[in-house]
C-alpha atoms as a PDB file:
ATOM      1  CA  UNK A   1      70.141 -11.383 -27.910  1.00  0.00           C
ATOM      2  CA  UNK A   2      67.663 -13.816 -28.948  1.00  0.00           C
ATOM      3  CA  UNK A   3      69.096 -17.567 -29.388  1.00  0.00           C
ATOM      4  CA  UNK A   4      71.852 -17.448 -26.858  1.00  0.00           C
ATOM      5  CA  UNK A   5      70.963 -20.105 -24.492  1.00  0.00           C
ATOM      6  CA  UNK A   6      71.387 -16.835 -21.898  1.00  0.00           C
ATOM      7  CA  UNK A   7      71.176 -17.921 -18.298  1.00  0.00           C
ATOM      8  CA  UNK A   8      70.670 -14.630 -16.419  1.00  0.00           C
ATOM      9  CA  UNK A   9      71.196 -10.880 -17.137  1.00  0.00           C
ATOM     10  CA  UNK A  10      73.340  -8.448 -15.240  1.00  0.00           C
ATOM     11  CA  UNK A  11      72.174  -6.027 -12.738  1.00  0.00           C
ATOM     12  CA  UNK A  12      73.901  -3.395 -14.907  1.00  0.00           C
ATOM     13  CA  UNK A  13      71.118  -4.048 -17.670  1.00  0.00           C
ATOM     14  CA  UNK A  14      68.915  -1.156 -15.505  1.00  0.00           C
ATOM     15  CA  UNK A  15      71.443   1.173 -16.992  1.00  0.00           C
ATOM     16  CA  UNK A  16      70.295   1.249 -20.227  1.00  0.00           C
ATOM     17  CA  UNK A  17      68.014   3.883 -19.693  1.00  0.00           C
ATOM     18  CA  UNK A  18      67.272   4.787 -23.217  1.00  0.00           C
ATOM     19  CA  UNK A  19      66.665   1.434 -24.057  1.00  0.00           C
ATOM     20  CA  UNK A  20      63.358   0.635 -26.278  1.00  0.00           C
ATOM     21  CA  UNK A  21      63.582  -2.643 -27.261  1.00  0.00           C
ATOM     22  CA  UNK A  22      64.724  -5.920 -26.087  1.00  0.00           C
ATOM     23  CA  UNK A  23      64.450  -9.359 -27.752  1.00  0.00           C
ATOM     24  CA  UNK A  24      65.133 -12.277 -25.704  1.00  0.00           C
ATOM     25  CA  UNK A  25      63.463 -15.074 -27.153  1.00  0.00           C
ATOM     26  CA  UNK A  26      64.639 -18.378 -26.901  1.00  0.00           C
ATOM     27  CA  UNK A  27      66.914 -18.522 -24.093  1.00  0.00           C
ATOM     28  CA  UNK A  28      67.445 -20.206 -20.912  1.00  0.00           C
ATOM     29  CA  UNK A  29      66.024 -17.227 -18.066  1.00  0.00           C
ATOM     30  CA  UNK A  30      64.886 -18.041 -15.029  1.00  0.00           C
ATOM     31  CA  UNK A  31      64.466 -14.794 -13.462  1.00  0.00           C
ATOM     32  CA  UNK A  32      65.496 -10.878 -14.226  1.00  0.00           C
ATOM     33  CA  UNK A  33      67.264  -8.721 -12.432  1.00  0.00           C
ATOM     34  CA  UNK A  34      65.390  -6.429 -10.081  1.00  0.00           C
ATOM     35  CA  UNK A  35      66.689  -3.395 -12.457  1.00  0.00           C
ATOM     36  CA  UNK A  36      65.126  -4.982 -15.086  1.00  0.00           C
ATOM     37  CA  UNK A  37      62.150  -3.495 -14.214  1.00  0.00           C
ATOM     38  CA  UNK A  38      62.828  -0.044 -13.990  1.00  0.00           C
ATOM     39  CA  UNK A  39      63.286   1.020 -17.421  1.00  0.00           C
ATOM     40  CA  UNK A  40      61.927   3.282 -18.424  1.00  0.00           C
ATOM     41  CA  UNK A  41      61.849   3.747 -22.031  1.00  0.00           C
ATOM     42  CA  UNK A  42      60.860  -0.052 -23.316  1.00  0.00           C
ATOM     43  CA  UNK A  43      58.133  -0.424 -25.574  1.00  0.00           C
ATOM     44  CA  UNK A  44      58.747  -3.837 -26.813  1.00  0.00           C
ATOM     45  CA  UNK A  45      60.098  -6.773 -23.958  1.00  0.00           C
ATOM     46  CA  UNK A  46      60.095 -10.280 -25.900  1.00  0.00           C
ATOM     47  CA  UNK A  47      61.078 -13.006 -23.630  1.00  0.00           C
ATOM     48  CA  UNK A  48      59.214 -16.097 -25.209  1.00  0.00           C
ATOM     49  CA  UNK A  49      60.841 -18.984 -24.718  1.00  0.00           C
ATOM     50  CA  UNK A  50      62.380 -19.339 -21.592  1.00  0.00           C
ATOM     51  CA  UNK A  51      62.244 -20.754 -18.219  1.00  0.00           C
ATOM     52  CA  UNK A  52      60.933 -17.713 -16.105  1.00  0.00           C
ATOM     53  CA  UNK A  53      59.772 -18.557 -12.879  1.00  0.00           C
ATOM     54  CA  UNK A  54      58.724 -15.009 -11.830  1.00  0.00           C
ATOM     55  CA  UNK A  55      58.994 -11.289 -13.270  1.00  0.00           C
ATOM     56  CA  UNK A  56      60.502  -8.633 -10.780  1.00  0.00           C
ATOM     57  CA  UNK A  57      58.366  -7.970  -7.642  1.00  0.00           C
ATOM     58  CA  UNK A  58      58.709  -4.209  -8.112  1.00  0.00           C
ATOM     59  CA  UNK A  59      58.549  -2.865 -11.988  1.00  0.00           C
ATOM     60  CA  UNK A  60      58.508   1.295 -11.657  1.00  0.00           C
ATOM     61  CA  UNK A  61      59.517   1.403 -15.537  1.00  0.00           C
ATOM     62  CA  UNK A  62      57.665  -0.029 -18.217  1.00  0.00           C
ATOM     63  CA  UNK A  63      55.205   2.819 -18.831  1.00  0.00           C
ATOM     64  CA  UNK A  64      55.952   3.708 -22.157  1.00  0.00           C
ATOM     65  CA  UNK A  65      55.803  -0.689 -22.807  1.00  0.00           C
ATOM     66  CA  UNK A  66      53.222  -1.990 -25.913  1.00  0.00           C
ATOM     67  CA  UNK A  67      54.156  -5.403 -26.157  1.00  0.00           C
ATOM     68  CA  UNK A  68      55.155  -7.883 -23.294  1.00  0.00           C
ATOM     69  CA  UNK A  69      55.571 -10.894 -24.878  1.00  0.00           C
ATOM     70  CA  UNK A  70      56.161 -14.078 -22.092  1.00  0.00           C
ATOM     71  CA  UNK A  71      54.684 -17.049 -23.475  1.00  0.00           C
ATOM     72  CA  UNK A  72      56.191 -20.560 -23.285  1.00  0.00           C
ATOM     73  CA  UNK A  73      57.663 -20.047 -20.049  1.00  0.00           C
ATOM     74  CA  UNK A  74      57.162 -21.783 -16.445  1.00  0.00           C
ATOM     75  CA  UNK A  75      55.369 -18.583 -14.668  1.00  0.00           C
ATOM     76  CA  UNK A  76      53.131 -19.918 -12.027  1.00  0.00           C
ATOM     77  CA  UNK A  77      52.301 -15.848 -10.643  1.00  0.00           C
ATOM     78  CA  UNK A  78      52.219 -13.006 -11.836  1.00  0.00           C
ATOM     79  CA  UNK A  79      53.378  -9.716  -9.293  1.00  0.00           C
ATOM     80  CA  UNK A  80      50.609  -9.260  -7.029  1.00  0.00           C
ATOM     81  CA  UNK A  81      50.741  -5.647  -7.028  1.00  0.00           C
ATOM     82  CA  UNK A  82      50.102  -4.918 -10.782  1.00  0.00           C
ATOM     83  CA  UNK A  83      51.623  -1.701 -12.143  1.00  0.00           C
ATOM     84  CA  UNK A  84      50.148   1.137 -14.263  1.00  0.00           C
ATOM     85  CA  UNK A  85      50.970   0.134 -17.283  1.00  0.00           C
ATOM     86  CA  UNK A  86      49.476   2.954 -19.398  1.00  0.00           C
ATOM     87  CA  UNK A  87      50.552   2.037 -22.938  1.00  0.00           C
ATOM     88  CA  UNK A  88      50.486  -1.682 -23.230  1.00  0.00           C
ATOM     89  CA  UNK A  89      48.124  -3.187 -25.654  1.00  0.00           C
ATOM     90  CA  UNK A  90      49.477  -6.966 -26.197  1.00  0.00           C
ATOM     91  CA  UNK A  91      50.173  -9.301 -23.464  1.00  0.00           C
ATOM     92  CA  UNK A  92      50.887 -12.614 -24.223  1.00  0.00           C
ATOM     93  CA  UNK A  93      51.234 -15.385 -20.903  1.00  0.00           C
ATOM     94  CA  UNK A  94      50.085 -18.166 -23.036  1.00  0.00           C
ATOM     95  CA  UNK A  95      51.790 -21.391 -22.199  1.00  0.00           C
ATOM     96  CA  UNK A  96      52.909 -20.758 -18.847  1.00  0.00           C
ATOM     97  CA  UNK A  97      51.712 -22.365 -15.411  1.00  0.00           C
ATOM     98  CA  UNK A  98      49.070 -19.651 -13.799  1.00  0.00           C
ATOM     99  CA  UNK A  99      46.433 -20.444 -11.978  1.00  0.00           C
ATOM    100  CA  UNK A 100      45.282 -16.757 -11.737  1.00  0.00           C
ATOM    101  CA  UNK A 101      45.368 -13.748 -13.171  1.00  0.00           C
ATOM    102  CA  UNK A 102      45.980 -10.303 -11.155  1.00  0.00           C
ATOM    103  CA  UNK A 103      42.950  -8.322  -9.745  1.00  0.00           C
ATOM    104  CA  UNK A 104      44.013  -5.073 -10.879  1.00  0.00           C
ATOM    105  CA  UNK A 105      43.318  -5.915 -14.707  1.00  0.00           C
ATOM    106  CA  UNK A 106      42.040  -1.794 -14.787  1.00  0.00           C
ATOM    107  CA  UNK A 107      45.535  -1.050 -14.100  1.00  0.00           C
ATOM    108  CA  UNK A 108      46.382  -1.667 -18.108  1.00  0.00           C
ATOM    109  CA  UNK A 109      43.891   0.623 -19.600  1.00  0.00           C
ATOM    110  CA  UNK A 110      45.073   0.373 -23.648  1.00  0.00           C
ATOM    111  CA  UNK A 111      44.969  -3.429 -23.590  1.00  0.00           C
ATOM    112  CA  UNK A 112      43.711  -5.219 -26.535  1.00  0.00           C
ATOM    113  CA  UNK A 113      44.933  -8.393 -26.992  1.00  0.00           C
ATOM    114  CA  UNK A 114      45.131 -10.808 -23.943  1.00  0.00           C
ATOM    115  CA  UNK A 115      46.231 -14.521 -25.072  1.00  0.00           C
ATOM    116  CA  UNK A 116      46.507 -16.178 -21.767  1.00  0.00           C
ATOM    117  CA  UNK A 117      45.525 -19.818 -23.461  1.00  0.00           C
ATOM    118  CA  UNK A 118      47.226 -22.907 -21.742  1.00  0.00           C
ATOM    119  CA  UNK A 119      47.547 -21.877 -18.979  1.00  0.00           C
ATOM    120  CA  UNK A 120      46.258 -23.622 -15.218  1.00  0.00           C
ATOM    121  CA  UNK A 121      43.521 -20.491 -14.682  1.00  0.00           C
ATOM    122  CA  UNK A 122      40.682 -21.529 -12.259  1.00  0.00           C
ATOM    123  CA  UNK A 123      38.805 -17.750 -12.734  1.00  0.00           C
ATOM    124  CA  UNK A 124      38.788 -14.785 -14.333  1.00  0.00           C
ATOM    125  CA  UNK A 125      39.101 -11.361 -12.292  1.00  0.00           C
ATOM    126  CA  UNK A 126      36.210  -9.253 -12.313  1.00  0.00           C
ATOM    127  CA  UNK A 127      38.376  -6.184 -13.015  1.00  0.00           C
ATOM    128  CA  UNK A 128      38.366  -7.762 -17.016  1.00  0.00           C
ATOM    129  CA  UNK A 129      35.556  -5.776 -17.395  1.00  0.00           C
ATOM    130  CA  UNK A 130      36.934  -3.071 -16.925  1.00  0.00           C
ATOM    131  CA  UNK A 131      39.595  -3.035 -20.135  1.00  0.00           C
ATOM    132  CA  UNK A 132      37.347  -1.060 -22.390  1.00  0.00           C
ATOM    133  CA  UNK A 133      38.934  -1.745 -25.381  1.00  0.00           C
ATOM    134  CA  UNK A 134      40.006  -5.457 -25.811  1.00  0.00           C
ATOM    135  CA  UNK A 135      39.318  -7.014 -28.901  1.00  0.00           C
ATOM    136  CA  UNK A 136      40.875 -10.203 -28.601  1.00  0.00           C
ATOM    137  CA  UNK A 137      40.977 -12.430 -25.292  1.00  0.00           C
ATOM    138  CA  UNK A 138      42.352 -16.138 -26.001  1.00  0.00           C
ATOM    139  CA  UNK A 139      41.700 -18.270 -22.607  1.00  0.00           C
ATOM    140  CA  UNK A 140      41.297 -22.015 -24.389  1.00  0.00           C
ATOM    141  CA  UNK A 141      42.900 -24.543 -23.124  1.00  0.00           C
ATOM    142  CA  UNK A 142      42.797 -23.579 -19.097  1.00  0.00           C
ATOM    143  CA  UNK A 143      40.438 -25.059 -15.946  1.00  0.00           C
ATOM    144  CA  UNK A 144      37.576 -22.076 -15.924  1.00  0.00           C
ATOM    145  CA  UNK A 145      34.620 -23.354 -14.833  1.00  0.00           C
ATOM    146  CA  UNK A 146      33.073 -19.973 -14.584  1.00  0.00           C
ATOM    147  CA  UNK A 147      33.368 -16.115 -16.287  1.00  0.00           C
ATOM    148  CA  UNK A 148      32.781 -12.957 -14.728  1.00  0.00           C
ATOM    149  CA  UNK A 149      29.883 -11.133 -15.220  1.00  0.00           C
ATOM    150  CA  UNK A 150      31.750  -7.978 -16.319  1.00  0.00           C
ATOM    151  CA  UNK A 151      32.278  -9.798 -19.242  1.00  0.00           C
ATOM    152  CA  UNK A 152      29.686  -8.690 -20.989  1.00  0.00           C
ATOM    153  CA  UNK A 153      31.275  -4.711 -20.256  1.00  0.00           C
ATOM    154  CA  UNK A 154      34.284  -5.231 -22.682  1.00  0.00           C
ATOM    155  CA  UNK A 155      32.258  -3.624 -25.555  1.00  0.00           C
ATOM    156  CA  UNK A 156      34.878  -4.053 -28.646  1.00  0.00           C
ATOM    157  CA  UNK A 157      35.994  -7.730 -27.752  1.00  0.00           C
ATOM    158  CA  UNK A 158      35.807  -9.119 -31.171  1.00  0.00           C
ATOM    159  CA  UNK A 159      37.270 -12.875 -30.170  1.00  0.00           C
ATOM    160  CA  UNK A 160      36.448 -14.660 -27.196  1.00  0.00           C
ATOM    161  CA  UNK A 161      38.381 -18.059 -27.185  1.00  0.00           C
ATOM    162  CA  UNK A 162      37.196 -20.525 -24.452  1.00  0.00           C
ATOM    163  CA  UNK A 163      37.266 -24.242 -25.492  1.00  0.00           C
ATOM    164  CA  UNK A 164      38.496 -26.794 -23.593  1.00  0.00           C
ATOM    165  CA  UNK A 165      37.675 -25.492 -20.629  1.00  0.00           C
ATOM    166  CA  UNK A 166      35.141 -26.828 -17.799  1.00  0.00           C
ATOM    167  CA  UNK A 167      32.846 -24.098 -18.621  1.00  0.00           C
ATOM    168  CA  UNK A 168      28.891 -24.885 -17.873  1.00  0.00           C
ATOM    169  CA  UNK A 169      27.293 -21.909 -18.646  1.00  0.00           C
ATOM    170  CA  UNK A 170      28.225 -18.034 -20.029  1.00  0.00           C
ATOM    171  CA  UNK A 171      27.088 -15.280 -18.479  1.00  0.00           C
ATOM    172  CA  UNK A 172      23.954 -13.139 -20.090  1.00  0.00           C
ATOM    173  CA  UNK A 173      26.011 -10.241 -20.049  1.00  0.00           C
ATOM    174  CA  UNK A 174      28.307 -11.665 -22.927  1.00  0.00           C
ATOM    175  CA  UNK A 175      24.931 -10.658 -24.969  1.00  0.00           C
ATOM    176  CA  UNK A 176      25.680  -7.146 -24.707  1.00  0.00           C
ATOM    177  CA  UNK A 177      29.436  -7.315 -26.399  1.00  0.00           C
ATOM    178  CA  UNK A 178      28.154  -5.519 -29.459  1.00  0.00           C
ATOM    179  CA  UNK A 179      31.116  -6.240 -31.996  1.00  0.00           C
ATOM    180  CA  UNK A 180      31.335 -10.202 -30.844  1.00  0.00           C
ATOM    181  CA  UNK A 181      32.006 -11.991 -34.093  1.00  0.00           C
ATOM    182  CA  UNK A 182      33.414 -15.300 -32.945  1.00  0.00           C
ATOM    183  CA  UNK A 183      33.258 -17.541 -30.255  1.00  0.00           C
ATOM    184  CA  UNK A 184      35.153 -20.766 -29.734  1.00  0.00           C
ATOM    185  CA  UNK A 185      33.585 -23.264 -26.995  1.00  0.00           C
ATOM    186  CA  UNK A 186      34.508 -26.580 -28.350  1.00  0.00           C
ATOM    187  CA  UNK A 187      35.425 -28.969 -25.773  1.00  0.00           C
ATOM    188  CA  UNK A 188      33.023 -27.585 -22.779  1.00  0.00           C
ATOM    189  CA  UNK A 189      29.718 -29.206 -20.851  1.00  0.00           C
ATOM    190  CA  UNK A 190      27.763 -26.483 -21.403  1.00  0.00           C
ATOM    191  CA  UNK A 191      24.349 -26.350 -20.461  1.00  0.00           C
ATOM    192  CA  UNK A 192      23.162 -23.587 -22.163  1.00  0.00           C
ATOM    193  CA  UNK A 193      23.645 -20.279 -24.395  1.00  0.00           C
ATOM    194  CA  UNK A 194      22.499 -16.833 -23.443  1.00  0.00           C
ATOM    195  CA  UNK A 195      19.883 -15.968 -25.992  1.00  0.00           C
ATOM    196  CA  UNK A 196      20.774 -12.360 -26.754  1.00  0.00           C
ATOM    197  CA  UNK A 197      24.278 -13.483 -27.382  1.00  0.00           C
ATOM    198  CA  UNK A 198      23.219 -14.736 -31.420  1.00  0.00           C
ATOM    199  CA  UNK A 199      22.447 -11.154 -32.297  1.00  0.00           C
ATOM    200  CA  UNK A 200      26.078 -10.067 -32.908  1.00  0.00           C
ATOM    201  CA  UNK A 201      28.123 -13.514 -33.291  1.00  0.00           C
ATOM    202  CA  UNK A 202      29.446 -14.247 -37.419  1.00  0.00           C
ATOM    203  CA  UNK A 203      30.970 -17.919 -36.374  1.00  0.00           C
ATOM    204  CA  UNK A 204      30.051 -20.297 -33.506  1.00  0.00           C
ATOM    205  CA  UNK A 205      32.473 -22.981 -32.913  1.00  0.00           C
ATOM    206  CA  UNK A 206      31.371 -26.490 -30.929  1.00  0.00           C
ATOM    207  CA  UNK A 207      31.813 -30.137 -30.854  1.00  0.00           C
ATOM    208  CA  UNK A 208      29.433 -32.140 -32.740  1.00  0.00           C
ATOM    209  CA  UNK A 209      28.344 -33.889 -29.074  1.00  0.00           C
ATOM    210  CA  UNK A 210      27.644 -30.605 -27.973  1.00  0.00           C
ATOM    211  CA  UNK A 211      25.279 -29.498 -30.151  1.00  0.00           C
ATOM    212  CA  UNK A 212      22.617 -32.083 -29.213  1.00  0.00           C
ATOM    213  CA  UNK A 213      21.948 -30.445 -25.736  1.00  0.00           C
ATOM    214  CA  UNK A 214      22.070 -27.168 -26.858  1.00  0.00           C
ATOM    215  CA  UNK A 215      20.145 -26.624 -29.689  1.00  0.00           C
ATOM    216  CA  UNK A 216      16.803 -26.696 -28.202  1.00  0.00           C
ATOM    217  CA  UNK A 217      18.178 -23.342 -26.164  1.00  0.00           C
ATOM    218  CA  UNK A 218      20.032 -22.039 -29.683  1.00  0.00           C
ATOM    219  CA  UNK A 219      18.045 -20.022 -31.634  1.00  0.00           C
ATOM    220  CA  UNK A 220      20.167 -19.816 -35.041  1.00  0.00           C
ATOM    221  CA  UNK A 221      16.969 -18.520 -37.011  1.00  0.00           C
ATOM    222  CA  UNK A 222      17.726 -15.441 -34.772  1.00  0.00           C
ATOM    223  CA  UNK A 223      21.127 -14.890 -37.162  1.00  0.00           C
ATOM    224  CA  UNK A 224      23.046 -15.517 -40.285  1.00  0.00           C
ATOM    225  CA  UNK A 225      26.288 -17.005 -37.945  1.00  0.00           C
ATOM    226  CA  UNK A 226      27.681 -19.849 -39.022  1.00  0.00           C
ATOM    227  CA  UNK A 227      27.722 -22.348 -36.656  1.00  0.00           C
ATOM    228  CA  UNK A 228      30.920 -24.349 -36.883  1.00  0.00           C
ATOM    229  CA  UNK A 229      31.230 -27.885 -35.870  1.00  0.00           C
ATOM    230  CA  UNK A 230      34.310 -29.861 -35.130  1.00  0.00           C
END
């Protein structure tokens, strides 16, 4: 169904109970059909290019879902009430219009991959701390001028992608991420890194104009990283 230049789906769609994958890619969507969200057996939802305004208010399906794939779309919200979402572990909302991102983060348990770059984000929920098992979280290119402190709790992220952001400092607790191999902060007036955080990191991204203020606070004899300027 990808490719179709699809305007809208029927309500009838909610019938397709057994349904476990839907590719909608590169269409012309604006919204779904309240049904939409009720079934039950999805794993994979790919509606990537399209012109989404808003997902359905109430989704009581979905829990069996893995990959929701809504990037390059014009969301500006996501439902307030988050669901349980017990299985998903990709979630793309990069290049979309959101200025926030729900509080009930906890509420998707499994998640590992959260690319919500490009994007009009102003903060992070502290509930991001609680996803004990993300690896990757992509938030470059957004308006954060500030991370939560629970950061530092998401003990497998792996990839933390922040630059061009408005960013001024990172919180200490980003030092206790164990398995933190890479860090991108080009394009940021930072003041200063946390000093524990060099014990884990492999590559260090920055601008060269950034380095000059930081490096009397950037102890790289500390680690082997590379430091990586652009």
């Amino acid at each position: 169904m990808e490719n179709n230049q699809l305007q809208a789906l029927p309500e009838a769609i909610g019938n397709l109970s057994a349904l476990r994958n839907i590719n909608l890619k590169n269409n012309c969507l604006t919204h779904l059909p309240p049904s939409f969200g009720a079934l039950p057996k999805l794993v994979y939802i790919g509606l990537s290019h399209n012109q989404l305004l808003a997902l359905p208010s109430e989704i009581r399906g979905w829990q069996q879902l893995e990959d929701l794939s809504l990037d390059y779309n014009q969301l500006s919200a996501l439902p307030k009430k988050l669901p349980y979402l017990p299985a998903l572990y990709y979630l793309n909302l990069s290049h979309n219009q959101l200025q926030v991102l729900p509080n009930q983060l906890d509420r998707l348990p499994k998640l590992q991959f959260i690319y919500a770059n490009h994007n009009q984000l102003q903060r992070i929920p502290p509930s991001l701390g609680q996803l004990p098992i993300l690896k990757e979280l992509r938030l470059h290119n957004n308006q954060l001028k500030a991370l939560p402190k629970t950061l530092g709790q998401c003990t497998q992220l792996r990839y933390l992608h922040l630059h061009n952001n408005q960013l001024t400092r990172l919180p200490h607790s980003l030092g206790k991420a164990p398995l933190l191999e890479e860090l991108r902060l080009q394009n940021n007036p930072l003041m200063a890194l946390p000093a524990s955080l060099h014990r884990h990191l492999k590559r260090l991204y920055l601008h060269h104009g950034q380095w000059s203020p930081l490096r009397p606070h950037t102890p790289l004899q500390a680690n082997g990283y590379d430091l990586i300027l652009l």
